[in-house]
N, C-alpha and C. Protein backbone atom coordinates (compact mmCIF):
# COMPACT_ATOMS: atom_id res chain seq x y z
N UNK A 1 21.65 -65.36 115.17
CA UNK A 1 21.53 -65.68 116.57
C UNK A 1 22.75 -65.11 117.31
N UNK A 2 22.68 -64.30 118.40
CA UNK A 2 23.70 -63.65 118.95
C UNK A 2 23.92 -64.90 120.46
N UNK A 3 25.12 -64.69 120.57
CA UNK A 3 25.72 -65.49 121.51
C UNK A 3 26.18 -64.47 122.90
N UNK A 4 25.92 -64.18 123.96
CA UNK A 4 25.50 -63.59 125.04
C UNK A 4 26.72 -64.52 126.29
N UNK A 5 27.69 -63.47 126.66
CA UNK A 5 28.35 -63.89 128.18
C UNK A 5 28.22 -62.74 129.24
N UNK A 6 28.15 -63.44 130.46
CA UNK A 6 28.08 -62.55 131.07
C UNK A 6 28.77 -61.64 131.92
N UNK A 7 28.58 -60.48 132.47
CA UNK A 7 29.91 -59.63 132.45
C UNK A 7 30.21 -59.33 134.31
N UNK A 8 30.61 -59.15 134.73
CA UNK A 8 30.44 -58.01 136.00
C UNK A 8 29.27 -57.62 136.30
N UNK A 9 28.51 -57.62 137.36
CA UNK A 9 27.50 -56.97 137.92
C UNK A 9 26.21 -56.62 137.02
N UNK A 10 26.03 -58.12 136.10
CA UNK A 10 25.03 -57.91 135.55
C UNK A 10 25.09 -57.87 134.15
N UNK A 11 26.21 -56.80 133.37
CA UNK A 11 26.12 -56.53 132.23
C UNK A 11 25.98 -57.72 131.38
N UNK A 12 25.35 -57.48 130.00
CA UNK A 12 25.43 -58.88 129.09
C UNK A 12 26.41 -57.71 127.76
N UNK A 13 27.35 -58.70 127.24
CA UNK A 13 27.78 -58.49 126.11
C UNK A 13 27.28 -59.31 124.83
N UNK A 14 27.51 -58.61 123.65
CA UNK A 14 27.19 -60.00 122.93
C UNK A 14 28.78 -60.03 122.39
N UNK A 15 28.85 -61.41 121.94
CA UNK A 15 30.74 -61.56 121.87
C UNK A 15 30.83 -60.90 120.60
N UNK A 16 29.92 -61.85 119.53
CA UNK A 16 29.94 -61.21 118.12
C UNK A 16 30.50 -59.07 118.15
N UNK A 17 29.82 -58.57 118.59
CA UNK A 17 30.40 -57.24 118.98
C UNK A 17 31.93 -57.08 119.85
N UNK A 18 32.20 -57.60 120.52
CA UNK A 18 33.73 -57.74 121.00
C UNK A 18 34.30 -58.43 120.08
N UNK A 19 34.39 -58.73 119.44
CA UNK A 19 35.42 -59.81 117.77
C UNK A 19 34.82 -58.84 116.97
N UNK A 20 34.35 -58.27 116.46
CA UNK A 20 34.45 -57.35 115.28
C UNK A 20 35.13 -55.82 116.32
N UNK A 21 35.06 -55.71 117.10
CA UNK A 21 35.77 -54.63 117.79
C UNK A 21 37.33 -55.23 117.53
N UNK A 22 37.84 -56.16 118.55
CA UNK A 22 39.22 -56.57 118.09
C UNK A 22 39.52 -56.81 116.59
N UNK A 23 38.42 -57.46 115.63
CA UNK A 23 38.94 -57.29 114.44
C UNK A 23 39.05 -55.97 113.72
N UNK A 24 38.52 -54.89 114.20
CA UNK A 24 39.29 -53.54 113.73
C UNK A 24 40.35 -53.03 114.10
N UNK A 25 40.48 -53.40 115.53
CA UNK A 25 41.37 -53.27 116.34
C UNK A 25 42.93 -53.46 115.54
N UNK A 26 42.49 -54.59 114.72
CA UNK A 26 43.95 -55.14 114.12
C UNK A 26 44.60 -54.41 113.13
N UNK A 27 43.83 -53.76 112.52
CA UNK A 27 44.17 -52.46 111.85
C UNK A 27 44.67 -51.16 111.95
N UNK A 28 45.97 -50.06 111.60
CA UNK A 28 46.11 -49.31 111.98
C UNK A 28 45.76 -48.40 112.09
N UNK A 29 44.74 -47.73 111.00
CA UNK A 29 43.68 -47.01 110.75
C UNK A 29 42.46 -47.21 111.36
N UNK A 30 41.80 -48.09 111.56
CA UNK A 30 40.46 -48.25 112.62
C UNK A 30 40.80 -48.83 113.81
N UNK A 31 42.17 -48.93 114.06
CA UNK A 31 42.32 -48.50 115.70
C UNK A 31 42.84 -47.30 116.30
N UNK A 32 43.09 -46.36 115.08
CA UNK A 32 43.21 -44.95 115.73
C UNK A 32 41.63 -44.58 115.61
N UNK A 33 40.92 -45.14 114.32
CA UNK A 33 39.23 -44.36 115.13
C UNK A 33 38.82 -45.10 115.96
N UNK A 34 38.92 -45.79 116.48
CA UNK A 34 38.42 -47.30 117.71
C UNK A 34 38.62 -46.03 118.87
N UNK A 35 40.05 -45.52 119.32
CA UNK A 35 40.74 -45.06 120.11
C UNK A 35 39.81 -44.06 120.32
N UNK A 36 40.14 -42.98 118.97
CA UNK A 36 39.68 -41.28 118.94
C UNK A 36 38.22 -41.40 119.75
N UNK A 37 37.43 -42.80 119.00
CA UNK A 37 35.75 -43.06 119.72
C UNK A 37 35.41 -43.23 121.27
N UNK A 38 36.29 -43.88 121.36
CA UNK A 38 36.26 -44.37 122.81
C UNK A 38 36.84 -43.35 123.75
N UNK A 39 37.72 -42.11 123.39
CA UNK A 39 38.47 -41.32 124.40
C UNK A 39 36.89 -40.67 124.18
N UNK A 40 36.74 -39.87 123.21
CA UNK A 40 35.19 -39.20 122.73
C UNK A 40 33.90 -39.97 124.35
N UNK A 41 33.99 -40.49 124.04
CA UNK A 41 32.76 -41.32 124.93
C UNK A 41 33.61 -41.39 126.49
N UNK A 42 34.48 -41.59 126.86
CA UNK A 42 35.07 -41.41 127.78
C UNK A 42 34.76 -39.51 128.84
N UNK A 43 35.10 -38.96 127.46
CA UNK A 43 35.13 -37.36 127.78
C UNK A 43 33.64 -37.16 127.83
N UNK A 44 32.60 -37.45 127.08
CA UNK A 44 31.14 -37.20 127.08
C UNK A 44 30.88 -37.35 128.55
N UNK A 45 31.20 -38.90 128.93
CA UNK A 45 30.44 -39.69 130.31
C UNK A 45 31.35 -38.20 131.38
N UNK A 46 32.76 -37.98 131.55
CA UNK A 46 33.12 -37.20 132.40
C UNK A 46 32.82 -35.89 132.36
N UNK A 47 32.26 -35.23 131.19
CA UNK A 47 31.76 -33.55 131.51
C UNK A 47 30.09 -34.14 132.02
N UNK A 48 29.59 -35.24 131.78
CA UNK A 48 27.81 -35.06 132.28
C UNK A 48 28.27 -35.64 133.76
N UNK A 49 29.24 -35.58 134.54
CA UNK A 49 29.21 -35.73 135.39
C UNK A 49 29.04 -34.28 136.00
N UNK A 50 30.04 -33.44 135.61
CA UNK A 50 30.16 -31.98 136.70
C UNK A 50 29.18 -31.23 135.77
N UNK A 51 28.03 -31.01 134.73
CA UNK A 51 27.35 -29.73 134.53
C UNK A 51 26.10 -30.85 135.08
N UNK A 52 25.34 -29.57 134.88
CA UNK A 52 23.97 -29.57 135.61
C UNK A 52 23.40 -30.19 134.70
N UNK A 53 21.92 -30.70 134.48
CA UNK A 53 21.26 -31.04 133.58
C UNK A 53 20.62 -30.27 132.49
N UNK A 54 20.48 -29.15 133.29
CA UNK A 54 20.14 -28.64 131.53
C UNK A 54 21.08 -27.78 130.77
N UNK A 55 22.54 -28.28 131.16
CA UNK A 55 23.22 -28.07 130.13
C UNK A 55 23.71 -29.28 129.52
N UNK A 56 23.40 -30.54 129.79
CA UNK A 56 23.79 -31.90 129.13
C UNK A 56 23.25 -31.78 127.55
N UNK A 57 22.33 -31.17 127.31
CA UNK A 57 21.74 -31.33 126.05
C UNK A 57 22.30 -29.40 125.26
N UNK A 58 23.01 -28.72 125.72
CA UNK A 58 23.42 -27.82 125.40
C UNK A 58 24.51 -28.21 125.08
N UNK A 59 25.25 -28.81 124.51
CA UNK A 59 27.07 -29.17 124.08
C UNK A 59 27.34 -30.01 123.60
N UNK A 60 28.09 -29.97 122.58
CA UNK A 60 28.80 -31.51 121.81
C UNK A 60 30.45 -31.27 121.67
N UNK A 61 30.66 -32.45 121.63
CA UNK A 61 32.00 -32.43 121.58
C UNK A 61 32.46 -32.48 119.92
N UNK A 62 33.44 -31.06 119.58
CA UNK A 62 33.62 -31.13 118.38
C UNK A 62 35.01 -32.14 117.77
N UNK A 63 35.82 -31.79 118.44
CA UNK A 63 37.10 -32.94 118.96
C UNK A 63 37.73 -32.69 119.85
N UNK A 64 38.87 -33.78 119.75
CA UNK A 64 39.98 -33.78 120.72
C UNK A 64 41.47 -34.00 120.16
N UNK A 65 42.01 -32.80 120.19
CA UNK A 65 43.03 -33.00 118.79
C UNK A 65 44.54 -32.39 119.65
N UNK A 66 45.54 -32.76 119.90
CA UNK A 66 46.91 -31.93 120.79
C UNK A 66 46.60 -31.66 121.98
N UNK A 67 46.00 -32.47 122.95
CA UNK A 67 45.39 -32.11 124.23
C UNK A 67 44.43 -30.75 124.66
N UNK A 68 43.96 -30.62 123.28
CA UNK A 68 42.86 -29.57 123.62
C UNK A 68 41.45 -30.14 123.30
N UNK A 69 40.88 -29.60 123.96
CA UNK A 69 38.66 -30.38 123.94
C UNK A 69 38.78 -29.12 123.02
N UNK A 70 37.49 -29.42 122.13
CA UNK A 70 36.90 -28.43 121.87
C UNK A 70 35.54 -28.81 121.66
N UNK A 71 34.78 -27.64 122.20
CA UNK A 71 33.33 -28.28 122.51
C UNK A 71 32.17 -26.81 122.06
N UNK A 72 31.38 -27.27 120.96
CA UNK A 72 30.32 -26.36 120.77
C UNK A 72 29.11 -26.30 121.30
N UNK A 73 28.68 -25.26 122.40
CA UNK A 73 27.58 -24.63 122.51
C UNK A 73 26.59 -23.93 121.78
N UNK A 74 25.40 -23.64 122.19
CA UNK A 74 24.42 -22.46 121.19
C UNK A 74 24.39 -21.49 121.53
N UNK A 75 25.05 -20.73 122.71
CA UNK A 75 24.81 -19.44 123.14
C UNK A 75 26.27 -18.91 124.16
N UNK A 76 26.10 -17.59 124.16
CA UNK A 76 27.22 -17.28 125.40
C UNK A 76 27.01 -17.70 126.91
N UNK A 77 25.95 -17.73 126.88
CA UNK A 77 25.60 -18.00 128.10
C UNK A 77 26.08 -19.16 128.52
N UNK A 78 25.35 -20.53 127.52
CA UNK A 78 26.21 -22.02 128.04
C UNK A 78 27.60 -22.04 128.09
N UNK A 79 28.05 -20.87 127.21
CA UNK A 79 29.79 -21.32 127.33
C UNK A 79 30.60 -21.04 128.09
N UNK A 80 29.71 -19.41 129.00
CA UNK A 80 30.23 -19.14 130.49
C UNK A 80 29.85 -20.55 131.38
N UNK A 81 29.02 -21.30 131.54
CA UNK A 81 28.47 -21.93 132.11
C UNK A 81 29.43 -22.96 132.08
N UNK A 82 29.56 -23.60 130.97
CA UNK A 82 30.69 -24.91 130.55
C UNK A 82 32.23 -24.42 131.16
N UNK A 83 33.20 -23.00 130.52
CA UNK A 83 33.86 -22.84 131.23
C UNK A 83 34.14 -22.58 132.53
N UNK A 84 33.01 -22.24 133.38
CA UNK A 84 33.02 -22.26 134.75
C UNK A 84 33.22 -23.36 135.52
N UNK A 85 32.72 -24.47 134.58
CA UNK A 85 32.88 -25.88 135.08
C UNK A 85 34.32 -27.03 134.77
N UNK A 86 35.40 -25.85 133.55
CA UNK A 86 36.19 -26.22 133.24
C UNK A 86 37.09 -27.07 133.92
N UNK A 87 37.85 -26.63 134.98
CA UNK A 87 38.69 -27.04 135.38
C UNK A 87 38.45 -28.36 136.11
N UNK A 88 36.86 -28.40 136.41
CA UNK A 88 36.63 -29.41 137.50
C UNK A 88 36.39 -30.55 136.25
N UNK A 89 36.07 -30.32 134.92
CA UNK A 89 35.88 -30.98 133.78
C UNK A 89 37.26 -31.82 133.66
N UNK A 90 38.30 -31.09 133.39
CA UNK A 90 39.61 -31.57 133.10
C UNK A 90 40.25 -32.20 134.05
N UNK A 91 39.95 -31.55 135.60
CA UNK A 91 40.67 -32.97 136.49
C UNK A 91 39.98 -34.10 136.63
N UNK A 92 38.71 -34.17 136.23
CA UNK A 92 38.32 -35.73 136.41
C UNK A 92 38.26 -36.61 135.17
N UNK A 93 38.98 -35.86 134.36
CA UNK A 93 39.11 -36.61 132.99
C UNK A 93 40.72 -37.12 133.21
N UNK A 94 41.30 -36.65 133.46
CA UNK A 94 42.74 -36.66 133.87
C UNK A 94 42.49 -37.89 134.93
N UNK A 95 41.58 -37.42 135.95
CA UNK A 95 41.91 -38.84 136.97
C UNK A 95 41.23 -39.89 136.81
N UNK A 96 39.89 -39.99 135.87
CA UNK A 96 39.42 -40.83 135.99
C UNK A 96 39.67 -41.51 134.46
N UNK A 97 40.12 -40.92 133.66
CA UNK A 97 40.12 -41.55 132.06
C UNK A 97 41.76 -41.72 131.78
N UNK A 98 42.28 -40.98 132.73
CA UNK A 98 43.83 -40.57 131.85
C UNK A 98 44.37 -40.42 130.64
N UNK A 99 43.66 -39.19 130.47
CA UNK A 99 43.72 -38.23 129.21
C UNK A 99 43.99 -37.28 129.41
N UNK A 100 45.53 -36.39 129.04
CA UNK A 100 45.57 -35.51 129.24
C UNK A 100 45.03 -34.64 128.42
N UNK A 101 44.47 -33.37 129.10
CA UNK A 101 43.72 -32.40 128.47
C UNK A 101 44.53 -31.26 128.86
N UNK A 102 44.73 -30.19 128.37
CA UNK A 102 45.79 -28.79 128.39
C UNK A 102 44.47 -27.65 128.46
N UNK A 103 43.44 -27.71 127.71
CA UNK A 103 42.45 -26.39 127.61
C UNK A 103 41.43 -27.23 127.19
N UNK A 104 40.66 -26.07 127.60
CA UNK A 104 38.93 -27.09 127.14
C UNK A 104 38.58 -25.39 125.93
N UNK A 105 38.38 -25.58 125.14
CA UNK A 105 38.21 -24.81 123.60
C UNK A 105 36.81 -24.55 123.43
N UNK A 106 35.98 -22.94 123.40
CA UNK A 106 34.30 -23.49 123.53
C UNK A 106 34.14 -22.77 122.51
N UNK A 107 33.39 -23.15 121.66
CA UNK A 107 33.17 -22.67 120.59
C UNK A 107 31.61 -22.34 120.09
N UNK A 108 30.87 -21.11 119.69
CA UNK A 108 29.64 -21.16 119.75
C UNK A 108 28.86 -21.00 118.26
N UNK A 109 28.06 -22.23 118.17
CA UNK A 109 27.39 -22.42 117.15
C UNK A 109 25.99 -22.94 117.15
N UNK A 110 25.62 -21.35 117.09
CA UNK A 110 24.01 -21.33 117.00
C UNK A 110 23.03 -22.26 116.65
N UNK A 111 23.45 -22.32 115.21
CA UNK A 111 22.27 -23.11 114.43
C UNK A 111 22.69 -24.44 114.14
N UNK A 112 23.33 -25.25 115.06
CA UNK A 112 23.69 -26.49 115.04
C UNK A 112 22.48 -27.21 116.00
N UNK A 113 21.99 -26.41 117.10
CA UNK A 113 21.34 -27.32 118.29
C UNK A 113 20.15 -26.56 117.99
N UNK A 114 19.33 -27.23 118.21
CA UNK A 114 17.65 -27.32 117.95
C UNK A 114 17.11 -27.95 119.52
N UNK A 115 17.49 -27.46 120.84
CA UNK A 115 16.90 -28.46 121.89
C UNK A 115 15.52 -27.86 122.14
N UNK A 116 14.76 -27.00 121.72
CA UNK A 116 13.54 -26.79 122.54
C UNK A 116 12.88 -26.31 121.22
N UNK A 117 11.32 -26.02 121.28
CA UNK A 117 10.64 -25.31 120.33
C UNK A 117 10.20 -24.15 121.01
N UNK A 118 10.97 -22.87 120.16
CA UNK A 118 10.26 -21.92 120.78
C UNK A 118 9.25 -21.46 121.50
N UNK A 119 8.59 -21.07 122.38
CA UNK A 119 7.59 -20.36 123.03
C UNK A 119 6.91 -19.69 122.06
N UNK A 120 5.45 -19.67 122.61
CA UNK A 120 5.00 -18.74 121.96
C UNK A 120 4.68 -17.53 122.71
N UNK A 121 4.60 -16.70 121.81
CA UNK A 121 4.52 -15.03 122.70
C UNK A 121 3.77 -15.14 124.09
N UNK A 122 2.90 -15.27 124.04
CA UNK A 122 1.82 -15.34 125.31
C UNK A 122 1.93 -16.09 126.47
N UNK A 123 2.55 -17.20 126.02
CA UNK A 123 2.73 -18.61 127.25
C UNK A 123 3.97 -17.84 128.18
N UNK A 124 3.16 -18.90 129.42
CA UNK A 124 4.11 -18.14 130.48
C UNK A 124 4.97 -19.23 130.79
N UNK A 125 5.76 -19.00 131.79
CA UNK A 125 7.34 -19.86 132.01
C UNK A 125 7.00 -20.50 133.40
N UNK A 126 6.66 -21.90 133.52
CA UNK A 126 6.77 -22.22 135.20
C UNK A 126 8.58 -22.39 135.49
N UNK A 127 8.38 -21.66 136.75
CA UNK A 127 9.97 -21.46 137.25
C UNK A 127 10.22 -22.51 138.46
N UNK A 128 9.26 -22.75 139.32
CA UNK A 128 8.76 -23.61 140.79
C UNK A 128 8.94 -25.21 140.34
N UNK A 129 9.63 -25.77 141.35
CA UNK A 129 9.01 -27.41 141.27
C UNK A 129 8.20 -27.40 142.52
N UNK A 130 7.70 -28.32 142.41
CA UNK A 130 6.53 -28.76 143.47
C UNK A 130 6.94 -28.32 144.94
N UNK A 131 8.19 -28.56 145.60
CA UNK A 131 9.11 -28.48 146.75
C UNK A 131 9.12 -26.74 146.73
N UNK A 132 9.43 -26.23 145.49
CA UNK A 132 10.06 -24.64 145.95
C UNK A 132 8.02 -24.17 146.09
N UNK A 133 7.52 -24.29 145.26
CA UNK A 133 5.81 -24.04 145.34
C UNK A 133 5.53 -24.21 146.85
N UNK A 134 5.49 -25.60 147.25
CA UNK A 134 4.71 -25.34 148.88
C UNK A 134 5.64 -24.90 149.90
N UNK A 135 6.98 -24.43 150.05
CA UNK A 135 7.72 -23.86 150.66
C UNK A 135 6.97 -21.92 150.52
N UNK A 136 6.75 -21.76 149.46
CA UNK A 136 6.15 -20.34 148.85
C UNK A 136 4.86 -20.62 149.93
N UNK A 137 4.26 -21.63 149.68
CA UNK A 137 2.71 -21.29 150.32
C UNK A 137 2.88 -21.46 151.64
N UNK A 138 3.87 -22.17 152.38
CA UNK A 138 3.97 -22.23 153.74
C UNK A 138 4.57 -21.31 154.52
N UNK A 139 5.14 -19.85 153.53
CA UNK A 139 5.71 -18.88 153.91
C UNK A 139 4.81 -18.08 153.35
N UNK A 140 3.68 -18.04 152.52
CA UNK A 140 2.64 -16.88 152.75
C UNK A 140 1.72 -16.65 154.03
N UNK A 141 1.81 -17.99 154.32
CA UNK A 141 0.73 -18.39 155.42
C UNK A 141 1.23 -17.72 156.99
N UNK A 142 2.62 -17.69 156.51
CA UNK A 142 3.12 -17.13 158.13
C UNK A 142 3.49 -15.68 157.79
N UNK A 143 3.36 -15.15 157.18
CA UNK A 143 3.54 -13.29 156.60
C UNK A 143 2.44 -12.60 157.06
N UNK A 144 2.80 -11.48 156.90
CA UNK A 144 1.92 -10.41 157.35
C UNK A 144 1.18 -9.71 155.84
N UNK A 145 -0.11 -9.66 156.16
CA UNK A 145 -0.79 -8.80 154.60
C UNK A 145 0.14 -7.59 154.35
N UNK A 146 0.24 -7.75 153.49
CA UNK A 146 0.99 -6.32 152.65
C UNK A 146 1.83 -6.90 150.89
N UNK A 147 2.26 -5.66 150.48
CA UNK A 147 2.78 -5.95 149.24
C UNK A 147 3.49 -7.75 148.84
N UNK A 148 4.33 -7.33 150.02
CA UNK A 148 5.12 -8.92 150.10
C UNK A 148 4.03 -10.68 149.63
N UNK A 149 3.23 -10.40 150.38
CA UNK A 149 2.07 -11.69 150.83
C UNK A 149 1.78 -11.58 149.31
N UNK A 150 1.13 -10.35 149.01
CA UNK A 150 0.54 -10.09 147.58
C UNK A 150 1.30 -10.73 146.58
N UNK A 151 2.82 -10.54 146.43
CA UNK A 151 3.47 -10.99 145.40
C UNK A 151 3.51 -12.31 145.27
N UNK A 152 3.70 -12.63 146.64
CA UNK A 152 4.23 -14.43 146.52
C UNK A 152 2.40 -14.78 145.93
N UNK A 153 1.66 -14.71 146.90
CA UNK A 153 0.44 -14.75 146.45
C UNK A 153 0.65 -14.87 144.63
N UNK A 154 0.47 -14.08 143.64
CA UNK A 154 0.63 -14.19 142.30
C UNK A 154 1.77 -15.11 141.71
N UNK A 155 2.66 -15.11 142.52
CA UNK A 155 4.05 -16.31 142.34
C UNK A 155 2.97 -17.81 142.40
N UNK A 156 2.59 -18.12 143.31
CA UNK A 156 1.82 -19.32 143.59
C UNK A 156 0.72 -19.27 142.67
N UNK A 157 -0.35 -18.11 142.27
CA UNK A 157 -1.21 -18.57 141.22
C UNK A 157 -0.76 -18.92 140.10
N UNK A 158 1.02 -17.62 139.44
CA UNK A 158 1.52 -18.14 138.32
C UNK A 158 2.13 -19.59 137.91
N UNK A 159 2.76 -20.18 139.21
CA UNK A 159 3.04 -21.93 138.77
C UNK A 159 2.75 -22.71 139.33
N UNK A 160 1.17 -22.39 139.76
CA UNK A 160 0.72 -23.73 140.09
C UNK A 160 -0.85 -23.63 139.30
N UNK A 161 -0.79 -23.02 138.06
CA UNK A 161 -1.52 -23.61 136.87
C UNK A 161 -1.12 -24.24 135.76
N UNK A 162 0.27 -24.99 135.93
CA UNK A 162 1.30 -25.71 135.23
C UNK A 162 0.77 -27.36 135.68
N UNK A 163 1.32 -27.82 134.78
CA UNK A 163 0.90 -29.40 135.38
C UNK A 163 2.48 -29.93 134.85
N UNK A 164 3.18 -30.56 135.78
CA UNK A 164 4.20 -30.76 135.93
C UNK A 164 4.30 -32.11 135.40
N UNK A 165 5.62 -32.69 134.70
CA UNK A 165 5.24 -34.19 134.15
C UNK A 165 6.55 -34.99 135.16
């Protein structure tokens, strides 16, 4: 039977989990991993703040070892992407965690991340959300016939035979 208090704005803890936290705590060895875990989860919550979403599932944090991150991607591409976002990464870890960080370290390893199942040859790619789609059709409608009309025209048949979830 877990025993339940309640926290700030809702949260429930169970205590049993806060007393086995302080009882590792008391230790010198599982309160440096208590620590290492919690800066870890600290740094996770502050980089999914500044990247976009579909690089949240592109990156893990490999450690944090002499004030350097080091963080593995699957491609060059995410790691231009991640370091572009560097600096804005490290000052809000700095202001909001107070951890100093010196370099963010990107390191690329392919066959670690599995996020999607390949395509198959034939299938096509919807690129449109619903918003960019009828913006397309409300700007064919005011164009003049010619090549232009034509293209968007095939833009609108290609993603809007997608069914969006």
């Amino acid at each position: 039977m877990a025993i339940y208090y309640k926290k700030n704005k809702g949260n429930y803890h169970n205590i049993l989990d806060i007393l086995v936290v302080k009882w590792l705590s008391l230790d010198k060895n599982t309160n440096n991993i208590i620590n290492i875990a919690q800066n870890m989860i600290s740094i996770e919550h502050a980089i999914s703040i500044f990247i976009p979403k579909n690089l949240k599932i592109s990156y893990k944090l490999i450690k944090f070892e002499n004030n350097i991150l080091s963080i593995a991607v699957p491609n060059s591409e995410n790691a231009t992407r991640i370091r572009y976002f560097s600096t804005d990464i490290i000052k809000n870890i700095q202001s909001k965690f107070h951890l100093k960080i010196d370099t963010i370290k990107i390191k690329i390893y392919s066959n670690c991340f599995v996020t999607h199942k390949p395509l198959a040859k034939n299938s096509a790619k919807c690129f449109l959300n619903e918003h960019s789609l009828n913006n397309f059709k409300k700007l064919q409608n005011k164009i003049q016939e010619g090549p232009l009309k034509e293209s968007i025209s095939n833009l609108i048949k290609k993603n809007s035979t997608f069914i969006r979830t």
